[in-house]
C-alpha atoms as a PDB file:
ATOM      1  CA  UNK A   1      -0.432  10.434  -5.694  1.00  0.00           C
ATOM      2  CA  UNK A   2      -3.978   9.368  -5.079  1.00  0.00           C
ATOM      3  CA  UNK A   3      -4.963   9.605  -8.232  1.00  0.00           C
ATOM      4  CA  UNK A   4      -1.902   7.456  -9.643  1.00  0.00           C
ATOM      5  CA  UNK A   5      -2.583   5.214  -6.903  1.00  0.00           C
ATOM      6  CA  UNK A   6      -6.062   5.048  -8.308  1.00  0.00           C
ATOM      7  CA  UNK A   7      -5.516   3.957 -11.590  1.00  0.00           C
ATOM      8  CA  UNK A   8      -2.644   1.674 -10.408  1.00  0.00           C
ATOM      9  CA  UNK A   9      -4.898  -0.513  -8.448  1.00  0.00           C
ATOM     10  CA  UNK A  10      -7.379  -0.341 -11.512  1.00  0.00           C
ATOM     11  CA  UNK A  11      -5.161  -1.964 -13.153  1.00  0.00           C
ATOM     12  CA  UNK A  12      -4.123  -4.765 -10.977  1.00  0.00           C
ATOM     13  CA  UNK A  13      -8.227  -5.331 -10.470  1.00  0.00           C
ATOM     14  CA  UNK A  14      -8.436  -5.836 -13.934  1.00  0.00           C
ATOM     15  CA  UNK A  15      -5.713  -8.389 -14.482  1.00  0.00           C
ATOM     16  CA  UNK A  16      -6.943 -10.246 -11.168  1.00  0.00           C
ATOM     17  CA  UNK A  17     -10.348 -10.110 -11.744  1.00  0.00           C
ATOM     18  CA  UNK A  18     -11.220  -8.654 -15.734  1.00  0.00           C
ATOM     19  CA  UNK A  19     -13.014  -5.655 -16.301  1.00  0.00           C
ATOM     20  CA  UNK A  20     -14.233  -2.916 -13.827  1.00  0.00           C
ATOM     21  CA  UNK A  21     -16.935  -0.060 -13.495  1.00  0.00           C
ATOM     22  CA  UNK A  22     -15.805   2.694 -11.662  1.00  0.00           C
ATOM     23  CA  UNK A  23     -18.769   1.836  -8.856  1.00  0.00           C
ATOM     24  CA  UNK A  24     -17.278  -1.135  -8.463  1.00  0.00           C
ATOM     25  CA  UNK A  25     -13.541   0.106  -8.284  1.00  0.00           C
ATOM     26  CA  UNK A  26     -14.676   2.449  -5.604  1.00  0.00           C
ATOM     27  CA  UNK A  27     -16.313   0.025  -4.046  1.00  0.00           C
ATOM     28  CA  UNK A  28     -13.094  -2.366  -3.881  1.00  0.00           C
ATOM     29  CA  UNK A  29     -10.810   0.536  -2.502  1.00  0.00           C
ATOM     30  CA  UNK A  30     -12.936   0.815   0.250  1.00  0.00           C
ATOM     31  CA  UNK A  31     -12.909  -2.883   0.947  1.00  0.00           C
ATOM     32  CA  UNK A  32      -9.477  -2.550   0.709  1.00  0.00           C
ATOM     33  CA  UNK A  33      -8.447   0.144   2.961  1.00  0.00           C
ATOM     34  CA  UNK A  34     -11.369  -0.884   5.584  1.00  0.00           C
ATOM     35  CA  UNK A  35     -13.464   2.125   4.732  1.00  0.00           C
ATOM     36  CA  UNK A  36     -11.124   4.332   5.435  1.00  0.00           C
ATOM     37  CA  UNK A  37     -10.591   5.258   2.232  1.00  0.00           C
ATOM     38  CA  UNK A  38     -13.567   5.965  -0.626  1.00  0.00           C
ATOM     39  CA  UNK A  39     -12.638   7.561  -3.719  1.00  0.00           C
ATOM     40  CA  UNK A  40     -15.072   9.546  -5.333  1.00  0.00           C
ATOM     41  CA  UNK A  41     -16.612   9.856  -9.241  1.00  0.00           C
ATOM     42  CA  UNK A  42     -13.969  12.909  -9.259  1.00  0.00           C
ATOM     43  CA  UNK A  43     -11.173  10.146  -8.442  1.00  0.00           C
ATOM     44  CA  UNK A  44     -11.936   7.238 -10.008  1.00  0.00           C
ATOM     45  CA  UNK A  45     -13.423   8.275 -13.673  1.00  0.00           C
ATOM     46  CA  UNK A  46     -10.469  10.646 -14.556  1.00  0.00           C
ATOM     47  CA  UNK A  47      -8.333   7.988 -13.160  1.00  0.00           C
ATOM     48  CA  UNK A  48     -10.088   5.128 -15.988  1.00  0.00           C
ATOM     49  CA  UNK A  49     -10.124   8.162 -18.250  1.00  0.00           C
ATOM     50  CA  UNK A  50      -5.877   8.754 -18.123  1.00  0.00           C
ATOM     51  CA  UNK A  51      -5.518   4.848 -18.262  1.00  0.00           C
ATOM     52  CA  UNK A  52      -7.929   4.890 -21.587  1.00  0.00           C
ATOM     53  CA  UNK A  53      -5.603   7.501 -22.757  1.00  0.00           C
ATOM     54  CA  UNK A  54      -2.154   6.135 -22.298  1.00  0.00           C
ATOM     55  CA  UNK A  55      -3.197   2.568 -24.062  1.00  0.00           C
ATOM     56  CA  UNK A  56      -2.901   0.699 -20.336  1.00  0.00           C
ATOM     57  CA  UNK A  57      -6.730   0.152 -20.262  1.00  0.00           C
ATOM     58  CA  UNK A  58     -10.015   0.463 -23.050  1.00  0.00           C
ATOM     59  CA  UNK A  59     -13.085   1.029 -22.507  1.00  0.00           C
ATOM     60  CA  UNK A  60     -16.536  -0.409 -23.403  1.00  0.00           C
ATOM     61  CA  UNK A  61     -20.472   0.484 -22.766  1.00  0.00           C
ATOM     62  CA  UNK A  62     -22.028  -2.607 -21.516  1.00  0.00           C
ATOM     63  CA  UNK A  63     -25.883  -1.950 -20.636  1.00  0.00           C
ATOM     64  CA  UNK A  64     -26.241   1.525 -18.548  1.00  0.00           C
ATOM     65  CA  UNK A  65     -22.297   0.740 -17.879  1.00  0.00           C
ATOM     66  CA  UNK A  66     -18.912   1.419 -18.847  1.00  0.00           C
ATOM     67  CA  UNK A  67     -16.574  -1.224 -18.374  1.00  0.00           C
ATOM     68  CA  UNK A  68     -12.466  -0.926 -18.425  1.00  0.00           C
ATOM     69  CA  UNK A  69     -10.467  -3.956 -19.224  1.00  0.00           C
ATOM     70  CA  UNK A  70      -6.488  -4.553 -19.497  1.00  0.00           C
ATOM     71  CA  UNK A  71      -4.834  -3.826 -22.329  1.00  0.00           C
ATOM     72  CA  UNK A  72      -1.255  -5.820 -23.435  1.00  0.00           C
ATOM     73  CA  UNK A  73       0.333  -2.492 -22.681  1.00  0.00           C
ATOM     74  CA  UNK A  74      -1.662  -2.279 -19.414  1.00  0.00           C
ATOM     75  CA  UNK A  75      -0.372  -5.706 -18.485  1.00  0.00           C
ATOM     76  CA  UNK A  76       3.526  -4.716 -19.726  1.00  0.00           C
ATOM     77  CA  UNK A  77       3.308  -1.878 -17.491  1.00  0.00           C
ATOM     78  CA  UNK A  78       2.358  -3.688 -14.001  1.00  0.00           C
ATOM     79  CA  UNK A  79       5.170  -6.067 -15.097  1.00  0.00           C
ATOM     80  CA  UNK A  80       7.544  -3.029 -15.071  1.00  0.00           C
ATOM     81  CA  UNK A  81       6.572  -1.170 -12.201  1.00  0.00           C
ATOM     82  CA  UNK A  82       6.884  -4.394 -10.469  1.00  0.00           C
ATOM     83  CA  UNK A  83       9.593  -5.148 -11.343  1.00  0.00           C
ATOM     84  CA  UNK A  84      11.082  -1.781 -10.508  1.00  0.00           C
ATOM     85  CA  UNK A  85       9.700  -2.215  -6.696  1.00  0.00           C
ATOM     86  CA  UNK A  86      10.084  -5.851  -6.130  1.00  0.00           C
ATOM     87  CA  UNK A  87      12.285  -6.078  -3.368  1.00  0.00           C
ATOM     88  CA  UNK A  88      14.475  -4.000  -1.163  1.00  0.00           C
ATOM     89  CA  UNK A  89      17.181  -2.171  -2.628  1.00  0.00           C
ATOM     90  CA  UNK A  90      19.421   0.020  -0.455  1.00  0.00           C
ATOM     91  CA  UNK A  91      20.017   2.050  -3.541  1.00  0.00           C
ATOM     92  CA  UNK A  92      16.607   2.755  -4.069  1.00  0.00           C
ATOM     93  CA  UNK A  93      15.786   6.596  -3.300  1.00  0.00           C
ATOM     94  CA  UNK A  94      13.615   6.781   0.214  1.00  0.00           C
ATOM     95  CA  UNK A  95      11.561  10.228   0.258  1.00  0.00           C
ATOM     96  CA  UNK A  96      10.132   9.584   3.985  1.00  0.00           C
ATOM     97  CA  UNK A  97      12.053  12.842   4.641  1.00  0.00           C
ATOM     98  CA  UNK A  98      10.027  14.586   2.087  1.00  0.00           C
ATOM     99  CA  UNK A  99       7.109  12.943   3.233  1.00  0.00           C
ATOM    100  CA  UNK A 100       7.451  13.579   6.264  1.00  0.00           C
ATOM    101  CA  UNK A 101       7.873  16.989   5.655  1.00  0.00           C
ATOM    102  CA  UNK A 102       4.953  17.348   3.809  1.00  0.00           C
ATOM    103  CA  UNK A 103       2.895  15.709   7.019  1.00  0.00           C
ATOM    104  CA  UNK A 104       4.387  18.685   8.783  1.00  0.00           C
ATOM    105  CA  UNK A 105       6.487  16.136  11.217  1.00  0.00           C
ATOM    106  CA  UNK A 106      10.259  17.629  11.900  1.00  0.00           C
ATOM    107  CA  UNK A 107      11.400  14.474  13.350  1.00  0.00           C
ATOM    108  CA  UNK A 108      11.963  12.296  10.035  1.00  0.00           C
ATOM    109  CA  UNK A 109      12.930   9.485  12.946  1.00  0.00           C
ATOM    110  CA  UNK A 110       9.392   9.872  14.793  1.00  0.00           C
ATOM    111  CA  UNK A 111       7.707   9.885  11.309  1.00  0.00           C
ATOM    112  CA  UNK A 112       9.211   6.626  10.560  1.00  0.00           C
ATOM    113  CA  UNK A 113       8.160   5.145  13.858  1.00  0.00           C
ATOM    114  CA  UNK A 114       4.680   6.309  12.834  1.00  0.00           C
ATOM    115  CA  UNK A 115       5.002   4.605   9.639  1.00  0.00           C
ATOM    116  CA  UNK A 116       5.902   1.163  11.067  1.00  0.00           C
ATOM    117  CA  UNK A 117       3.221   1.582  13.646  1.00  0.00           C
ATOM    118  CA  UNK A 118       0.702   2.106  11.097  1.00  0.00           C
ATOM    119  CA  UNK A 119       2.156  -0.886   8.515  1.00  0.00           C
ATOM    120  CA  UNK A 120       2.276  -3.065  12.031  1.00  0.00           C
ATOM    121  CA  UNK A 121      -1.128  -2.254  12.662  1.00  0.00           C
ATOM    122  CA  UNK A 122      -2.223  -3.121   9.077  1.00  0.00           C
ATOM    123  CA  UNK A 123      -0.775  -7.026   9.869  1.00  0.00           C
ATOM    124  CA  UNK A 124      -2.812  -7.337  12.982  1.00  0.00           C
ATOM    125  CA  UNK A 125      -5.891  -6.123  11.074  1.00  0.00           C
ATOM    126  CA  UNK A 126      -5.293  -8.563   8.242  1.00  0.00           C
ATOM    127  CA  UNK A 127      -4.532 -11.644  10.561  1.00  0.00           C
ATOM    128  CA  UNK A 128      -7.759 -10.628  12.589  1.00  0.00           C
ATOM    129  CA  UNK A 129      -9.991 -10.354   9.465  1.00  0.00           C
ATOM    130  CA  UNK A 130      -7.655 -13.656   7.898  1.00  0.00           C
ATOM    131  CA  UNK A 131      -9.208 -15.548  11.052  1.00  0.00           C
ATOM    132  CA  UNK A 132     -12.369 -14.570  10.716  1.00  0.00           C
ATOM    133  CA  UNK A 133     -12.964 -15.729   7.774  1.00  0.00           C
ATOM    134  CA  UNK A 134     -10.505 -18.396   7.446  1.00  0.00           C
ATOM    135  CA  UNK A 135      -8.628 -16.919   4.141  1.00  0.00           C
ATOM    136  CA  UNK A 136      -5.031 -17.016   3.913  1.00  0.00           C
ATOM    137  CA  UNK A 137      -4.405 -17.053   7.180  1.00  0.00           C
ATOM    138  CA  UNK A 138      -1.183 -19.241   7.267  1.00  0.00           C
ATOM    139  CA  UNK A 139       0.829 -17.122   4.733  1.00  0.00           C
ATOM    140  CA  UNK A 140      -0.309 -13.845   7.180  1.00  0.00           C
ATOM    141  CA  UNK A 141       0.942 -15.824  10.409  1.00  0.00           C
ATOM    142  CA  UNK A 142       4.312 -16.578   8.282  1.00  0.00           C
ATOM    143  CA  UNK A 143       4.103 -12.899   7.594  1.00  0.00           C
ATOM    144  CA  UNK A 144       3.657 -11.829  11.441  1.00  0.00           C
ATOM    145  CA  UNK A 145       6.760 -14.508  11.990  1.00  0.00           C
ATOM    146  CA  UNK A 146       8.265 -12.517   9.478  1.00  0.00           C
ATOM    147  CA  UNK A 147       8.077  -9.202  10.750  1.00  0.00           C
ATOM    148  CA  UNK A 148       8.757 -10.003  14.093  1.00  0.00           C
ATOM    149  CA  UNK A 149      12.198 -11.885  13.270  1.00  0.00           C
ATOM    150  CA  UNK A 150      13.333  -8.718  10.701  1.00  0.00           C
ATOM    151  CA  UNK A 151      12.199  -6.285  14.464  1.00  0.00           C
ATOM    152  CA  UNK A 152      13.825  -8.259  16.701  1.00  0.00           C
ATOM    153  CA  UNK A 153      17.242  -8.316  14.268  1.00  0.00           C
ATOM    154  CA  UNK A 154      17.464  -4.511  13.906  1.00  0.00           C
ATOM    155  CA  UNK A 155      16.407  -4.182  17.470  1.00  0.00           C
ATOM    156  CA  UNK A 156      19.236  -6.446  18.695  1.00  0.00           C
ATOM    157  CA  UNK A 157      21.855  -4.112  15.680  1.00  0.00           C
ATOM    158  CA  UNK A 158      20.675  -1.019  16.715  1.00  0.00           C
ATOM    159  CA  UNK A 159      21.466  -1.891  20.464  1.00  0.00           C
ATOM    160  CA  UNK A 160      24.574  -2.950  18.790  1.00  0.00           C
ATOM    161  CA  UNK A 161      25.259  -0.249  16.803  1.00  0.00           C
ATOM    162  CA  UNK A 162      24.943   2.474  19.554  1.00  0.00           C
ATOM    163  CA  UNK A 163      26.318   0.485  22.551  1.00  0.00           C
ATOM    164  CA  UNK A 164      23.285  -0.549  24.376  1.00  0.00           C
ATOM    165  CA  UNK A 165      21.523  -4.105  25.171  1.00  0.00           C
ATOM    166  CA  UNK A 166      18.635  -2.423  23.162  1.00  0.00           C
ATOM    167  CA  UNK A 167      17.267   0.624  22.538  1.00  0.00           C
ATOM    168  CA  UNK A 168      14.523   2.101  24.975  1.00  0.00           C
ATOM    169  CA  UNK A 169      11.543   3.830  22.938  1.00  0.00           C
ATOM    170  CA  UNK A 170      10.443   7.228  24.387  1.00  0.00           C
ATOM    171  CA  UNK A 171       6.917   6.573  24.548  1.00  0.00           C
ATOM    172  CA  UNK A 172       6.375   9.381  24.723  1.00  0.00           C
ATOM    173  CA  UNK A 173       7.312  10.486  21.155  1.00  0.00           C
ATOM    174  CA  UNK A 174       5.426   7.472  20.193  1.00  0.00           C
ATOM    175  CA  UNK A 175       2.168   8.332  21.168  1.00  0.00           C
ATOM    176  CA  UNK A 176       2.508  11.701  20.944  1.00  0.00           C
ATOM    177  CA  UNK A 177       3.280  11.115  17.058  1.00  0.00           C
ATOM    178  CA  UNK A 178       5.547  14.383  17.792  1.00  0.00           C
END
């Protein structure tokens, strides 16, 4: 998946922002992720290398460097994987239980929880950097609007739903990530 995930965002850098190196792909991941993330030569070349391969990218040597750019194909593909995840579709598959497996969590439920906590998280990280430096900071507080309406709606249906004013967390389990 990382490695997919690699050349995915390779892509989108190119058709944002033209051709990349893989130093500079690297360095945009880490950006990205807030340094938590910083794929090595191992990740990112063979990455470039599979998207030179399958048409979605081509390579060039400019001075000491080697430079990938979009291809048509490149751009046709983005177009259909976005178009393929572009919304939410309750027929969509969801593997969080295989994922969750794989994390070595039994409790699909708490390894949701963990999920949202971590997505929530990534909000308040991108509205404090958004203030910071003063970059697209009304479209994130829309977003934090957003997310706290859709919460407070499947809060109030779950309460709902299972006979309760609203559902107590068990701490607990949240902290506890077990």
């Amino acid at each position: 998946m990382p490695a997919r995930l690699v050349g995915l965002y390779a892509l989108r850098c190119m058709e944002r922002d033209g051709a990349v190196y893989g130093y500079s792909l690297a360095e945009r991941i880490a950006e990205r992720t807030g340094g938590v993330w910083r794929p090595g030569p191992g990740a990112i070349y063979p990455a470039l290398q599979r998207l030179t391969d399958r048409g979605l990218a081509r390579s060039r040597v400019v001075g000491r460097r080697r430079v990938y750019s979009l291809t048509p194909k490149g751009r046709e593909s983005l177009a259909r994987l976005r178009a393929q995840t572009t919304g939410w579709s309750p027929r969509a598959p969801d593997l969080s239980a295989l994922w969750a497996d794989v994390a070595g969590v039994d409790d699909v439920g708490t390894f949701l929880l963990l999920r949202l906590r971590r997505a929530l998280d990534a909000i308040d990280a991108a509205l404090v950097a958004s203030s910071s430096t003063g970059n697209g900071s009304s479209s994130l507080r829309s977003l934090r609007a957003d997310v706290i309406a859709e919460l407070s709606a499947r809060v109030t249906e779950l309460g709902r739903r299972h006979g309760r004013a609203a559902p107590t967390p068990d701490h607990r389990r949240i902290k506890g990530g077990t």
